[in-house]
C-alpha atoms as a PDB file:
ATOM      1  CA  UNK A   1     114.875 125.604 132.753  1.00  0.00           C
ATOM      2  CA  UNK A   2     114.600 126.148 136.411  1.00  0.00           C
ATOM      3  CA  UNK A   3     115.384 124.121 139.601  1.00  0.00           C
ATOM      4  CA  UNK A   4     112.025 122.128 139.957  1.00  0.00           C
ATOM      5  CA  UNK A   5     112.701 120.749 135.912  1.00  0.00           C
ATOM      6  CA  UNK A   6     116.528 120.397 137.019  1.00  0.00           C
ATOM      7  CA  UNK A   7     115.595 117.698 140.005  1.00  0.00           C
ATOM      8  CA  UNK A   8     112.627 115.890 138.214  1.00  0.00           C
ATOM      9  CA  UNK A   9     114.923 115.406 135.065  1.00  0.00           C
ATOM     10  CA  UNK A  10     112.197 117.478 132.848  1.00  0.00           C
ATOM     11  CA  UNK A  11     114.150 119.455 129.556  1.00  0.00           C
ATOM     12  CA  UNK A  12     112.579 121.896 127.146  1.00  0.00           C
ATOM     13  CA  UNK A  13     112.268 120.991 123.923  1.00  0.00           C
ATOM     14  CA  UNK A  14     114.890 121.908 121.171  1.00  0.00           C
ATOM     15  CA  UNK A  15     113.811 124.759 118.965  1.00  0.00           C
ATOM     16  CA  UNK A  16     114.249 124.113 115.437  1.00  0.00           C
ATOM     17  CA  UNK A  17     116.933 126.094 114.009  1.00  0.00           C
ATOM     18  CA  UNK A  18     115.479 127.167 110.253  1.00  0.00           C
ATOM     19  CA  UNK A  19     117.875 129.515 108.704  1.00  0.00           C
ATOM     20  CA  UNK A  20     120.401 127.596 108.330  1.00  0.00           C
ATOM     21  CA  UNK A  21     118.171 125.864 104.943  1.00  0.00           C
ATOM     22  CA  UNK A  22     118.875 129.339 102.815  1.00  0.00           C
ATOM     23  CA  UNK A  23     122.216 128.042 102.429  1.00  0.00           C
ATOM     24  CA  UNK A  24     120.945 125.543 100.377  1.00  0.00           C
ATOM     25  CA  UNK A  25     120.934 127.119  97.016  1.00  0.00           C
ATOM     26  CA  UNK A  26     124.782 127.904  96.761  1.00  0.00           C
ATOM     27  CA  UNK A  27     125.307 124.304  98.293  1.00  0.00           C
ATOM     28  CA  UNK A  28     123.089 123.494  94.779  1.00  0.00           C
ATOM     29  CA  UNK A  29     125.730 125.198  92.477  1.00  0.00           C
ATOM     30  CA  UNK A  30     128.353 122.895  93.841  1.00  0.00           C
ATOM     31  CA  UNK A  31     126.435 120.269  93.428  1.00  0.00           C
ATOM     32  CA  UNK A  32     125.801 120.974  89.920  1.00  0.00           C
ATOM     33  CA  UNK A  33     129.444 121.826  88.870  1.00  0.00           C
ATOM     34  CA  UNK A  34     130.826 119.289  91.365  1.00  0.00           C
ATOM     35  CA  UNK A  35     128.371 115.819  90.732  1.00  0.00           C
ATOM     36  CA  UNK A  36     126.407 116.831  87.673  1.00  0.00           C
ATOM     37  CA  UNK A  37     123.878 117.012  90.055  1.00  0.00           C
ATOM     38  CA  UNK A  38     121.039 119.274  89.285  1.00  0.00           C
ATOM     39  CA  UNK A  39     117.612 120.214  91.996  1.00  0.00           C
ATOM     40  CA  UNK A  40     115.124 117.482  91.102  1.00  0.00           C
ATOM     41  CA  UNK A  41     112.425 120.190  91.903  1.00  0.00           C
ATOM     42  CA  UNK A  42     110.893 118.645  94.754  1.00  0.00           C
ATOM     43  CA  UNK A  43     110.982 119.438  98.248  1.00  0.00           C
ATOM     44  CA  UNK A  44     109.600 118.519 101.595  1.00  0.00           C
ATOM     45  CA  UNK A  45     108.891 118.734 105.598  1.00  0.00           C
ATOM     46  CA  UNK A  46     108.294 115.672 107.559  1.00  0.00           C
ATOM     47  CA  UNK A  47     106.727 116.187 111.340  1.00  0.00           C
ATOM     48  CA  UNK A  48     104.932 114.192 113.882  1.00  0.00           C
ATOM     49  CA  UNK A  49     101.059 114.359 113.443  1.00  0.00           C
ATOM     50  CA  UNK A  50      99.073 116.329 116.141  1.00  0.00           C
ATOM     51  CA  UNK A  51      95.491 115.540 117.007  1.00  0.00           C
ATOM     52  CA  UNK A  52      92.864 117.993 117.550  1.00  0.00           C
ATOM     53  CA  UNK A  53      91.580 121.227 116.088  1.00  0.00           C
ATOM     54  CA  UNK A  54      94.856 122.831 115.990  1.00  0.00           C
ATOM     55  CA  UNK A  55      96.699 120.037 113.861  1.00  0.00           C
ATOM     56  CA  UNK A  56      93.241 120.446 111.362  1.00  0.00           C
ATOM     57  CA  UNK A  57      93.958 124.578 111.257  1.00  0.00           C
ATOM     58  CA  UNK A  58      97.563 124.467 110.972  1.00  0.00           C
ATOM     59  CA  UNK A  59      97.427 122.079 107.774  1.00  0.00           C
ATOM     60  CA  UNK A  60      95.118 124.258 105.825  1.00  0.00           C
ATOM     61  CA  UNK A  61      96.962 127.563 106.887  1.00  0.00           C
ATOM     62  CA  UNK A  62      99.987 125.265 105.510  1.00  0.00           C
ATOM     63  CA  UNK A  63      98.375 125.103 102.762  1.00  0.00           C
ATOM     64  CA  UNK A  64      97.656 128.512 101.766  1.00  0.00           C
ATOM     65  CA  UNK A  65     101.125 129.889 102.761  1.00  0.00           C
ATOM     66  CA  UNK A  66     102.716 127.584 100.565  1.00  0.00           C
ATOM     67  CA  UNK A  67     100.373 128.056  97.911  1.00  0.00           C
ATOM     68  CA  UNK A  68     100.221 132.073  98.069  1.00  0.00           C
ATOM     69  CA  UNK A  69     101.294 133.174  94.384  1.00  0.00           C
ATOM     70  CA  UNK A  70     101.617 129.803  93.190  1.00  0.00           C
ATOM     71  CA  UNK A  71      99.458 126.401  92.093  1.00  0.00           C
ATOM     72  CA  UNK A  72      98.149 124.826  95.104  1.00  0.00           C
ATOM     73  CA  UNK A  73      98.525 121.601  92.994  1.00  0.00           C
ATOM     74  CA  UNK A  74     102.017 122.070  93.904  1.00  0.00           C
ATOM     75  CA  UNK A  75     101.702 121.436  97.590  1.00  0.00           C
ATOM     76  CA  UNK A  76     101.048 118.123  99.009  1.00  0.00           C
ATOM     77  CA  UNK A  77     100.458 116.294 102.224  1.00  0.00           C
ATOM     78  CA  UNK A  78     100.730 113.033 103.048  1.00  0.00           C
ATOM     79  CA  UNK A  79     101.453 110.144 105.981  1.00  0.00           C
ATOM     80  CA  UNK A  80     104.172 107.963 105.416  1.00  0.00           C
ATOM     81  CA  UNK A  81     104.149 104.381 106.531  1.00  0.00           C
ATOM     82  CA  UNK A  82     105.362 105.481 110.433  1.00  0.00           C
ATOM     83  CA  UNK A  83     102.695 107.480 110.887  1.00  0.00           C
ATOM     84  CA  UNK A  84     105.183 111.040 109.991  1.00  0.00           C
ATOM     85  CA  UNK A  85     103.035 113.682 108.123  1.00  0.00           C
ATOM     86  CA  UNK A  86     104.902 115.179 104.992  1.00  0.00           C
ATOM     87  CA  UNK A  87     104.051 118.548 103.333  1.00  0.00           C
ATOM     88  CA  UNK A  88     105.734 118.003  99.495  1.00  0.00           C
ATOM     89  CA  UNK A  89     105.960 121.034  97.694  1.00  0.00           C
ATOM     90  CA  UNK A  90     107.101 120.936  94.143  1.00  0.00           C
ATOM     91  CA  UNK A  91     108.832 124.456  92.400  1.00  0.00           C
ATOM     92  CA  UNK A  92     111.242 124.219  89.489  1.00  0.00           C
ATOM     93  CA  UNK A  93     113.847 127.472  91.441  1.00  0.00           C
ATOM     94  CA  UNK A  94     115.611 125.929  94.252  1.00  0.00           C
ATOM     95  CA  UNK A  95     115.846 128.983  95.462  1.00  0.00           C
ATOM     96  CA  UNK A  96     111.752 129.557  95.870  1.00  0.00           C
ATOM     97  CA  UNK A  97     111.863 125.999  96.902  1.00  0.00           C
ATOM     98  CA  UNK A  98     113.809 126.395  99.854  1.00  0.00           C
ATOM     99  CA  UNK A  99     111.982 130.129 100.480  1.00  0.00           C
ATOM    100  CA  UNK A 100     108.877 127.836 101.052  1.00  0.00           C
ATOM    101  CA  UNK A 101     109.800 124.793 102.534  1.00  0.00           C
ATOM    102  CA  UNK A 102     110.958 127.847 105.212  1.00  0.00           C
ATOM    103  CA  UNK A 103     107.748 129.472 105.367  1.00  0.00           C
ATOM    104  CA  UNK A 104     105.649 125.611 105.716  1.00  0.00           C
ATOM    105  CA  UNK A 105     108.031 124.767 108.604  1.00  0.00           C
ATOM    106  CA  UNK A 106     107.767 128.566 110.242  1.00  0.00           C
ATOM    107  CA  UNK A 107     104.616 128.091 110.342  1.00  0.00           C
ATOM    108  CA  UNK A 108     104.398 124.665 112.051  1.00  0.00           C
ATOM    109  CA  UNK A 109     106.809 126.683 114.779  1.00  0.00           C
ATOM    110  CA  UNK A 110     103.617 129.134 114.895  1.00  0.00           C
ATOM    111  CA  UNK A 111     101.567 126.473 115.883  1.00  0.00           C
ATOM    112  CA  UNK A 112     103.229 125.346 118.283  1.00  0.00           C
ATOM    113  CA  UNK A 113     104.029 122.491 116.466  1.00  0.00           C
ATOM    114  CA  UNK A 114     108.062 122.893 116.375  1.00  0.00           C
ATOM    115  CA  UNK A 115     109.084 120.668 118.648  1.00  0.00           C
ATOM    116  CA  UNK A 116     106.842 117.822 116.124  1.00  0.00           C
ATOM    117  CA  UNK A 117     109.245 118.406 113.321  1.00  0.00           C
ATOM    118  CA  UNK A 118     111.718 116.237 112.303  1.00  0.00           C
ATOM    119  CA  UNK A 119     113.190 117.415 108.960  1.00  0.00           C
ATOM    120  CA  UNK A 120     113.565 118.955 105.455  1.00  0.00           C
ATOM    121  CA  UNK A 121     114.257 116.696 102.549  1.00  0.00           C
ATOM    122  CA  UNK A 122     115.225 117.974  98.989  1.00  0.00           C
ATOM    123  CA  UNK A 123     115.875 115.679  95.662  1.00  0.00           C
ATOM    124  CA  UNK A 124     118.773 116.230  93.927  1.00  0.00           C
ATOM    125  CA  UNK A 125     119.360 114.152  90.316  1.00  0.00           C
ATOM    126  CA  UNK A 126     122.116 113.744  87.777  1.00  0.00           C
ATOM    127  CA  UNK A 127     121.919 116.719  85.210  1.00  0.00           C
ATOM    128  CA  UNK A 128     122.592 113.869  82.168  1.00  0.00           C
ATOM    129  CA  UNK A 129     121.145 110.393  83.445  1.00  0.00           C
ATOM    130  CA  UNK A 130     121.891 108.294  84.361  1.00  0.00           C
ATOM    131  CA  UNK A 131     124.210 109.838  86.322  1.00  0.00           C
ATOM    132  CA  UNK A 132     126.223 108.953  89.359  1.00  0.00           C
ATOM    133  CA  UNK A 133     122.389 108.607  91.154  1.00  0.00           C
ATOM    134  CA  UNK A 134     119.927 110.652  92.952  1.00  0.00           C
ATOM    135  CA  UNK A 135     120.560 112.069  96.332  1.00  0.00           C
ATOM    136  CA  UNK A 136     118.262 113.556  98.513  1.00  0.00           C
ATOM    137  CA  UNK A 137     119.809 116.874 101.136  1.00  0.00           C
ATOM    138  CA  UNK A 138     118.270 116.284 104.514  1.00  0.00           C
ATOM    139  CA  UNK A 139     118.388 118.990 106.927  1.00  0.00           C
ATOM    140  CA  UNK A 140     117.958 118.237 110.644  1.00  0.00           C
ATOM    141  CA  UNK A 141     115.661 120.951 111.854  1.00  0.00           C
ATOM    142  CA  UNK A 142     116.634 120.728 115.506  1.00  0.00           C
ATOM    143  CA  UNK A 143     120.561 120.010 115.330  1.00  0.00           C
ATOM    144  CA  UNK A 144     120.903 123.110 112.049  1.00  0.00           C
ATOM    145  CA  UNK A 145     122.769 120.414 110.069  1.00  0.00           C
ATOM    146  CA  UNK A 146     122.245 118.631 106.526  1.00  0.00           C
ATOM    147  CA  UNK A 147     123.801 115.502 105.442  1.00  0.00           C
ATOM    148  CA  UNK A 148     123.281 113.538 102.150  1.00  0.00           C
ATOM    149  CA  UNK A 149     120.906 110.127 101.436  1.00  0.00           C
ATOM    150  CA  UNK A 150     121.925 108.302  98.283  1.00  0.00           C
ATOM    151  CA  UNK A 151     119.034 105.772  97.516  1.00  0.00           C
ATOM    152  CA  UNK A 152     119.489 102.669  95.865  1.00  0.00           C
ATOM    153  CA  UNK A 153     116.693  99.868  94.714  1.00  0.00           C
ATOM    154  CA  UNK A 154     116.296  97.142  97.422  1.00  0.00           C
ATOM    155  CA  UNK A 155     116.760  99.606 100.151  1.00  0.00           C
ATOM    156  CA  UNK A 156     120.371 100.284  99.398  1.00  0.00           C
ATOM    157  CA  UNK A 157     122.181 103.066  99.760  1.00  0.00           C
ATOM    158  CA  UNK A 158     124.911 104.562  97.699  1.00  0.00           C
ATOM    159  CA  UNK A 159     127.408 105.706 100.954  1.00  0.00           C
ATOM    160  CA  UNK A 160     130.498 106.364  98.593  1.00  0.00           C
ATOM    161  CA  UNK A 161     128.484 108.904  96.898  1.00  0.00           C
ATOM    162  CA  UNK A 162     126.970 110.155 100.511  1.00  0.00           C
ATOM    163  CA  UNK A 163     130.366 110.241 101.639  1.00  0.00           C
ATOM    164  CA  UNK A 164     131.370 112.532  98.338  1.00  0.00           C
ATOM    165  CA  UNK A 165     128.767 114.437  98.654  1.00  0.00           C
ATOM    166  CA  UNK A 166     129.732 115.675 102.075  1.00  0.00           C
ATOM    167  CA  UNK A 167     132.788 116.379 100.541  1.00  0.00           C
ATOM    168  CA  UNK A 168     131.749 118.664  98.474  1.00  0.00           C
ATOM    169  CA  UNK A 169     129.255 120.594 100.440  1.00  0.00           C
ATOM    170  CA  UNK A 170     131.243 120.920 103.646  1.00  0.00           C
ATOM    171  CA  UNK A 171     132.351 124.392 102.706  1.00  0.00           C
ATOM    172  CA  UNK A 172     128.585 125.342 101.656  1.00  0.00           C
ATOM    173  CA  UNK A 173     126.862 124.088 104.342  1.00  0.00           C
ATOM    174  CA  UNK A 174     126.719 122.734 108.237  1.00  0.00           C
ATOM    175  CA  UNK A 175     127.185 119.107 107.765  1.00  0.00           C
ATOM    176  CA  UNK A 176     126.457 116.722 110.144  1.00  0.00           C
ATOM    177  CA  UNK A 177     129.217 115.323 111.979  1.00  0.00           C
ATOM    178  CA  UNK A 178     127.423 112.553 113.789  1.00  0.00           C
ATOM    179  CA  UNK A 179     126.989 109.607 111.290  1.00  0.00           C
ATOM    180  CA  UNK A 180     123.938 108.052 113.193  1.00  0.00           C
ATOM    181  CA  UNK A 181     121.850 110.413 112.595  1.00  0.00           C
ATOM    182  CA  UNK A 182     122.329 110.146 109.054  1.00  0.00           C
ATOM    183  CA  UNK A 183     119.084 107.913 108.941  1.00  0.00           C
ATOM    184  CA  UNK A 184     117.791 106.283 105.944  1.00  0.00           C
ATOM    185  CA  UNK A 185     114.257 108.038 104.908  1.00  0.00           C
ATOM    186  CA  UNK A 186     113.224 104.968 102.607  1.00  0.00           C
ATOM    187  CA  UNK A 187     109.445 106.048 102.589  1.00  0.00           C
ATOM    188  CA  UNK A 188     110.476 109.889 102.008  1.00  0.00           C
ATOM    189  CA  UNK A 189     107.187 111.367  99.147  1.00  0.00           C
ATOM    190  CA  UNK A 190     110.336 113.722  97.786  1.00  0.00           C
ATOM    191  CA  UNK A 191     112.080 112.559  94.870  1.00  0.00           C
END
């Protein structure tokens, strides 16, 4: 940032921080041995829609990253009811699930589209239902962090579990410390 952003109070945008997601599969084994908790299979990336030809390109390159050895049935997109865009990918191995949840949002950052995302979401459900519940890992692309959403019917959420959860994983993976920004993602397409 130089002098002339400095006085007119213009900032760069953050640069998502992505690496931090291949964490996520040891975090998993805890979770299993831990909560009974078990990868539902399921995993997304939520970003702001962009107009114009590049948004159009980017989605169909999406696509056929995510898709590259696998069944492109597996791969969704979507719009939530706020207007965010989701790419769902479903893959049975959290381990390939996280590898390409990585590779959709690296290639967003190609695009140019990195400062548009918002987030990774991936289901988590009880091994033996029904459980203690589902919870869904979200990782905040720009702050590096995770941090746990227990969903309940009637908009509820479960925050004893959340607050477990945290528990658990806090050795596995960079949790975030800052409780607001553990926001609700009722209209999430991951399960």
């Amino acid at each position: 940032m130089g002098l002339r952003d400095a006085l007119f109070g213009r900032t760069r945008p953050v640069a998502p921080q992505l690496d931090q997601l291949f964490a996520l599969p040891t975090a998993a084994l805890t979770l299993q041995t831990e909560l009974d908790l078990v990868s539902s299979g399921h995993g997304g990336v939520c970003f702001k829609s962009a107009s114009g030809e590049n948004a159009t390109a980017s989605d169909e390159e999406i696509h056929q990253l995510v898709t590259v050895g696998a069944d492109p049935t597996s791969v969704t997109m979507s719009t939530d009811s706020f207007g965010f865009r989701w790419l769902v990918i479903d893959d049975p191995d959290v381990g390939s699930l996280v590898t390409r949840v990585h590779g959709a949002a690296s290639t967003l950052v190609d695009h140019g589209l990195g400062p548009h995302l918002l987030c990774a979401v991936f289901g988590f459900v009880a091994a033996r239902p029904p459980g203690e519940g589902d919870v869904r890992l979200v990782y905040l692309e720009k702050q590096g962090t995770f941090y746990p959403f227990a969903p309940r019917p009637g908009e509820q959420r479960d925050n004893e579990l959340e607050l477990r959860v945290r528990s658990f994983l806090a050795g596995d993976l960079p949790i975030e410390p800052d409780l607001t920004r553990w926001m609700a993602l009722w209209d999430a397409p991951v399960a």
